[in-house]
C-alpha atoms as a PDB file:
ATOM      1  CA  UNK A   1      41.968 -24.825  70.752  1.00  0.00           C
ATOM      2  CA  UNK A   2      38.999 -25.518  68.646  1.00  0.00           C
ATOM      3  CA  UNK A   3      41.431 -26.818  65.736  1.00  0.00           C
ATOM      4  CA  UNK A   4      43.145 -29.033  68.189  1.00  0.00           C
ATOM      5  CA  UNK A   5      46.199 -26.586  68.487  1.00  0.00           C
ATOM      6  CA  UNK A   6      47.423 -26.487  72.258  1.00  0.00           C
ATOM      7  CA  UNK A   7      47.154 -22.837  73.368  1.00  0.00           C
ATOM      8  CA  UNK A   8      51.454 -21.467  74.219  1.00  0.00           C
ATOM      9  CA  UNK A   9      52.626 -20.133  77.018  1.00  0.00           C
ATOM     10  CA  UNK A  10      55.675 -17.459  76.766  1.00  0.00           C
ATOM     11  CA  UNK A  11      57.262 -17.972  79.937  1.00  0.00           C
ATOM     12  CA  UNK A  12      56.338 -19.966  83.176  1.00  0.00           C
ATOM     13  CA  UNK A  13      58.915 -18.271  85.057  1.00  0.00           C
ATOM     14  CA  UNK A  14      57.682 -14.756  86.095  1.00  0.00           C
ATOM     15  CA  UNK A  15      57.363 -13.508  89.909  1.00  0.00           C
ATOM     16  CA  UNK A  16      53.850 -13.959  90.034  1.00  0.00           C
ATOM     17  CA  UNK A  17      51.802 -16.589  91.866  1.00  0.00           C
ATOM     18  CA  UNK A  18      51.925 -18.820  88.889  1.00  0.00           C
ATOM     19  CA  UNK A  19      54.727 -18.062  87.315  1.00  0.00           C
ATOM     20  CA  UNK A  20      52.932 -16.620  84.295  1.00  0.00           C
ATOM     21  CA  UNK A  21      52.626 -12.605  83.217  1.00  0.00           C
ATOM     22  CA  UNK A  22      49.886 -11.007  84.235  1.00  0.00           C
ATOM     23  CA  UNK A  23      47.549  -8.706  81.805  1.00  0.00           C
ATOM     24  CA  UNK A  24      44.315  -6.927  81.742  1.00  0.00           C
ATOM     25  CA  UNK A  25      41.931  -8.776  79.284  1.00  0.00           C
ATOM     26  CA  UNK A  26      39.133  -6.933  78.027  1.00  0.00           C
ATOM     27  CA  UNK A  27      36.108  -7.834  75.495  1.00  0.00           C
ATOM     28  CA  UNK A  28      36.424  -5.843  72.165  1.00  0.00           C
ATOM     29  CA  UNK A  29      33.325  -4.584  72.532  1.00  0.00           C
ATOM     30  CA  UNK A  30      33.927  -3.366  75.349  1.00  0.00           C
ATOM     31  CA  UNK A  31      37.118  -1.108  73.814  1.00  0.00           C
ATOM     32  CA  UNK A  32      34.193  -0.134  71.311  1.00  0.00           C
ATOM     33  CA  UNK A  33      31.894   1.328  74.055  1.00  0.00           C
ATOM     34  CA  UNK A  34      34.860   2.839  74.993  1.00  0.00           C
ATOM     35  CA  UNK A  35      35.543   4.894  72.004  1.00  0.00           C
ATOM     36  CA  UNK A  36      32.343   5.745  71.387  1.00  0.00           C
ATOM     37  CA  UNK A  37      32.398   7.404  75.097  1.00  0.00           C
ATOM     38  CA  UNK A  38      35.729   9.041  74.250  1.00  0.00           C
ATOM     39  CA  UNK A  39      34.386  10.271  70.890  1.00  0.00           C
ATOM     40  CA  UNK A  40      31.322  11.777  72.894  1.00  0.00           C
ATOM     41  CA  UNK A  41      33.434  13.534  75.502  1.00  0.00           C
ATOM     42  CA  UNK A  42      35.498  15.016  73.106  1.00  0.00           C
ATOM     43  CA  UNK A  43      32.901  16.377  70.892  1.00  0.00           C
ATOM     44  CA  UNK A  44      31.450  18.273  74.003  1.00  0.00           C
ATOM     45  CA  UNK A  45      35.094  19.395  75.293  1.00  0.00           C
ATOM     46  CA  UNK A  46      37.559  21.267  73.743  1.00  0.00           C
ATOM     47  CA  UNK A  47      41.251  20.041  73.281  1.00  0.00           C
ATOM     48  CA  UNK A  48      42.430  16.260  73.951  1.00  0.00           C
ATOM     49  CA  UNK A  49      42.861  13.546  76.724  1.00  0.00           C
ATOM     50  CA  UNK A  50      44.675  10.226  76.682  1.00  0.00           C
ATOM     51  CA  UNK A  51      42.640   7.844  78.329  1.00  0.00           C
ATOM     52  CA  UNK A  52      43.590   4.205  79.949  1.00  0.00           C
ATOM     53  CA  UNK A  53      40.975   1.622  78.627  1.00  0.00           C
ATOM     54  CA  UNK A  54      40.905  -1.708  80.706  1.00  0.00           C
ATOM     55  CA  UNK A  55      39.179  -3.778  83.266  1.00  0.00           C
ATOM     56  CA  UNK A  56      41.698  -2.461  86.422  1.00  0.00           C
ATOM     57  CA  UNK A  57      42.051  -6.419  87.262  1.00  0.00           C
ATOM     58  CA  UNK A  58      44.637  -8.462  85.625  1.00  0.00           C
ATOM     59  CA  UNK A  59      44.681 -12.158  85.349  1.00  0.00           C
ATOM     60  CA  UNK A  60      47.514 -14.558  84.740  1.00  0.00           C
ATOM     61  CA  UNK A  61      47.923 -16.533  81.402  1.00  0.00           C
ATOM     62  CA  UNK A  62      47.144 -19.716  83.233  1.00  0.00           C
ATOM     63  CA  UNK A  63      44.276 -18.280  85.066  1.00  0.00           C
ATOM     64  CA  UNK A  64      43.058 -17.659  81.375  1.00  0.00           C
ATOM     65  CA  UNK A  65      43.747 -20.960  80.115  1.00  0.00           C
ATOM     66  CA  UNK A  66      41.782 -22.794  83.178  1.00  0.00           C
ATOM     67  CA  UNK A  67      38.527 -20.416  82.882  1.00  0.00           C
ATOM     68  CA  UNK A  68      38.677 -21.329  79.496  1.00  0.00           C
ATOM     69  CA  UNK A  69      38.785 -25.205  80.626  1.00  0.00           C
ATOM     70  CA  UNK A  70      36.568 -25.250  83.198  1.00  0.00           C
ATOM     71  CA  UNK A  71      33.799 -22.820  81.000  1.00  0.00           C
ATOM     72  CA  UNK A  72      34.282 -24.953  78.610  1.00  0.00           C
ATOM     73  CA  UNK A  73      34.532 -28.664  79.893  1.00  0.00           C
ATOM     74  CA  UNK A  74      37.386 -28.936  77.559  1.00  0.00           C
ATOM     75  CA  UNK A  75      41.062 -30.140  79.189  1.00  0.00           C
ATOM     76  CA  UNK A  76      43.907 -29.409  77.203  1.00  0.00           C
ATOM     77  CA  UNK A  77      47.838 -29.340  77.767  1.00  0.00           C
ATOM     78  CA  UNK A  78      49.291 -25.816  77.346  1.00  0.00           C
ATOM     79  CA  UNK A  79      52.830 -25.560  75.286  1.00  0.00           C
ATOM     80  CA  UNK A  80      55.851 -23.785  77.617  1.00  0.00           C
ATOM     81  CA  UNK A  81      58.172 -21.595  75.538  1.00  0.00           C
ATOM     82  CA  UNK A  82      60.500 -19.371  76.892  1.00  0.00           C
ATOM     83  CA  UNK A  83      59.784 -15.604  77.632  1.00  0.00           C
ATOM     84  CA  UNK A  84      59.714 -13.213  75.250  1.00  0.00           C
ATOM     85  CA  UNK A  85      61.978  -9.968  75.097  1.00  0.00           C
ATOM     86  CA  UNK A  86      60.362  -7.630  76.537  1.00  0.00           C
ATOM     87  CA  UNK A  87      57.398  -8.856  78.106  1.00  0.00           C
ATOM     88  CA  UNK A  88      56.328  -7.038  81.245  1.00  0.00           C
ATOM     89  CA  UNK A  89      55.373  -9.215  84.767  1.00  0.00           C
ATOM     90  CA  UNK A  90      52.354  -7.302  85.410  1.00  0.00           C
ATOM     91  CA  UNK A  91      50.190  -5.104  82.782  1.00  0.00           C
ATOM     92  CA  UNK A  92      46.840  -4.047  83.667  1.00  0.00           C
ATOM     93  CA  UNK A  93      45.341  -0.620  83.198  1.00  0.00           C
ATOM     94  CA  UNK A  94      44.084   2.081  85.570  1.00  0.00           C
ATOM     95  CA  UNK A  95      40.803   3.145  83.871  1.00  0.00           C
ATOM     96  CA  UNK A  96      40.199   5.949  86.641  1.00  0.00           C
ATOM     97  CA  UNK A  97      40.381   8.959  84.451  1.00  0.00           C
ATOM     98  CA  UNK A  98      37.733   7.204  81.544  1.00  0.00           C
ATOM     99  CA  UNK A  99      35.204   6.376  84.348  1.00  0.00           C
ATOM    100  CA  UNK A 100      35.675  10.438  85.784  1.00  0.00           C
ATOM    101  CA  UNK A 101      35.334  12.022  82.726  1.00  0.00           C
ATOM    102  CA  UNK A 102      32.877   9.923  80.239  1.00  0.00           C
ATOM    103  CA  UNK A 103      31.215   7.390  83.206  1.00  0.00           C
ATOM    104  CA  UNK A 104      32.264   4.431  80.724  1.00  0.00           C
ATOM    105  CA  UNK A 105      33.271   1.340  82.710  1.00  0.00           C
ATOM    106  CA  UNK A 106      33.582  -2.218  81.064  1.00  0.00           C
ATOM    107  CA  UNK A 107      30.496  -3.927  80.831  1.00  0.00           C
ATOM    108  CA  UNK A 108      30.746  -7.608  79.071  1.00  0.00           C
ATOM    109  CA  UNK A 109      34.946  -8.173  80.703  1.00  0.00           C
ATOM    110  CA  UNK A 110      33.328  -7.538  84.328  1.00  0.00           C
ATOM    111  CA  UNK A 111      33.680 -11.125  85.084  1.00  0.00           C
ATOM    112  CA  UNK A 112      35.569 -11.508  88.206  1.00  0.00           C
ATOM    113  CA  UNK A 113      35.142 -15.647  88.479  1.00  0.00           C
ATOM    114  CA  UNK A 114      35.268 -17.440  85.227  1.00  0.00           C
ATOM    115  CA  UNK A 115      32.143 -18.952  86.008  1.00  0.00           C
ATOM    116  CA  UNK A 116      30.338 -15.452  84.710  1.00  0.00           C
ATOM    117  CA  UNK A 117      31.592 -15.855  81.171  1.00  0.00           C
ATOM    118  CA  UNK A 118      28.052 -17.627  80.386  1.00  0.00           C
ATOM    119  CA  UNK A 119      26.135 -14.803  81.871  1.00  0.00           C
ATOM    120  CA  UNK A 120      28.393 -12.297  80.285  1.00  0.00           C
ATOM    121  CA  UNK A 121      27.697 -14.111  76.779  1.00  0.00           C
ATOM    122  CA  UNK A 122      24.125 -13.212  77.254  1.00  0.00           C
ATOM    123  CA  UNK A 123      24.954  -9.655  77.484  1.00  0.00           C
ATOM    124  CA  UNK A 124      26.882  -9.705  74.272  1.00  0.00           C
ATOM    125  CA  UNK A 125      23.660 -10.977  72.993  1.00  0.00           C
ATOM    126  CA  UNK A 126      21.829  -8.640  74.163  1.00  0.00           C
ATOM    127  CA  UNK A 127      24.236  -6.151  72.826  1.00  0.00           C
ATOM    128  CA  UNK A 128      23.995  -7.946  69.329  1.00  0.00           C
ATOM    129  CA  UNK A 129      20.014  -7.415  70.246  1.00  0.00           C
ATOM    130  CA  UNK A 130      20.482  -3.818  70.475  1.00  0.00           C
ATOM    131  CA  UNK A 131      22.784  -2.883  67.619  1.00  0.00           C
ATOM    132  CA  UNK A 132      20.114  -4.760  65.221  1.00  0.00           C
ATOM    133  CA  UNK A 133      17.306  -4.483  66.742  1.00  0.00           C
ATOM    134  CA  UNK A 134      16.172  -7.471  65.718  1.00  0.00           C
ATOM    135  CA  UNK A 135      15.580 -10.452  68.470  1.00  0.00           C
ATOM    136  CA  UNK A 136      18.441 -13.122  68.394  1.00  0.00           C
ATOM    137  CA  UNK A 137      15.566 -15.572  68.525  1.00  0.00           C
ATOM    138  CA  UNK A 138      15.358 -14.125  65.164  1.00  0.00           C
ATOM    139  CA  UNK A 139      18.567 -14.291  63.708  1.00  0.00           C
ATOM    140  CA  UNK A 140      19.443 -18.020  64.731  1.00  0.00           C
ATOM    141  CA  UNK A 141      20.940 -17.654  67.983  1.00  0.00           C
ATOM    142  CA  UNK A 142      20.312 -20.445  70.754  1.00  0.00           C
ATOM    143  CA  UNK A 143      21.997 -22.074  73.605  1.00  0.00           C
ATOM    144  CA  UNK A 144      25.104 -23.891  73.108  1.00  0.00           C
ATOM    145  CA  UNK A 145      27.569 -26.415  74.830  1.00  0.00           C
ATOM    146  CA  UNK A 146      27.718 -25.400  79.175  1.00  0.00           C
ATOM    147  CA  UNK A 147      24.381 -22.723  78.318  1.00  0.00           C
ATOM    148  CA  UNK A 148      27.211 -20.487  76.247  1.00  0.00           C
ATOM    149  CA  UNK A 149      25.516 -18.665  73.697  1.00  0.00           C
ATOM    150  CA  UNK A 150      26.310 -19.624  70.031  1.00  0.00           C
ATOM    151  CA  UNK A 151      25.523 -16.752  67.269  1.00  0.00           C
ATOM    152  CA  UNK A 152      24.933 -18.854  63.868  1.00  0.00           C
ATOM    153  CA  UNK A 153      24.112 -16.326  62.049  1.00  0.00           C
ATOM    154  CA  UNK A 154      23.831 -12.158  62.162  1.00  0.00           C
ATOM    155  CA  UNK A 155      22.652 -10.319  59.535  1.00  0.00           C
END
């Protein structure tokens, strides 16, 4: 979007509300935290799991693409192309098991209204905070564009 690409859409005509799939997005550090959980429990416990990492809420590709607008304050025209093959409707994961066993549950994806992506941005700093223990203050981080926070540099 930044590079003035229009963001595509792979289908418009699934049966859900809006007509686009519907996944389970999750922040990457988030999937870390995860692993390092699932790494912990398995150290402690003999033999092996398979574990279902996700949020447990899925949103639609539009819903995606108008949090992004309105967090943003950017409006941009999506691209419609047609499904495809093998795309499911509805993908979201049941994270049940992961909570039960290692008491890891998302942290920075647990925005249920887009309007939390600001608040969840200062968590990643604070993560960022945390991992190099180092104030972001510090390290040239400041508010940005709708109070997002921009990282200019980490070291």
């Amino acid at each position: 979007i930044e590079l003035g690409k229009s963001p595509e859409i792979f289908g418009d005509d699934y049966p859900t509300p809006d007509g686009t799939c519907i996944r389970d997005y999750i922040h990457v550090l988030d999937i870390a935290e995860a692993h390092i959980a699932i790494s912990d429990f398995l150290h402690k416990n003999l033999g092996h799991e398979i574990f279902n990492v996700g949020t447990g809420t899925g949103y639609s590709v539009k819903e995606i693409i108008s949090g992004i607008q309105k967090v943003t304050g950017t409006d941009f025209k999506s691209i419609i192309r047609p499904r495809r093959s093998g795309d499911l409707d509805i993908a979201f994961a049941d994270a049940k098991l992961i909570f039960e066993k290692t008491g890891w549950k998302e942290d920075i994806s647990n925005c249920k209204k887009f309007e939390d992506l600001p608040i969840n941005a200062q968590k990643y700093v604070q993560y960022l905070e945390k991992i190099s223990g180092a104030p972001m203050s510090a390290i040239g981080v400041g508010p940005g564009r709708d109070q997002t926070i921009v990282v200019k540099e980490f070291i």
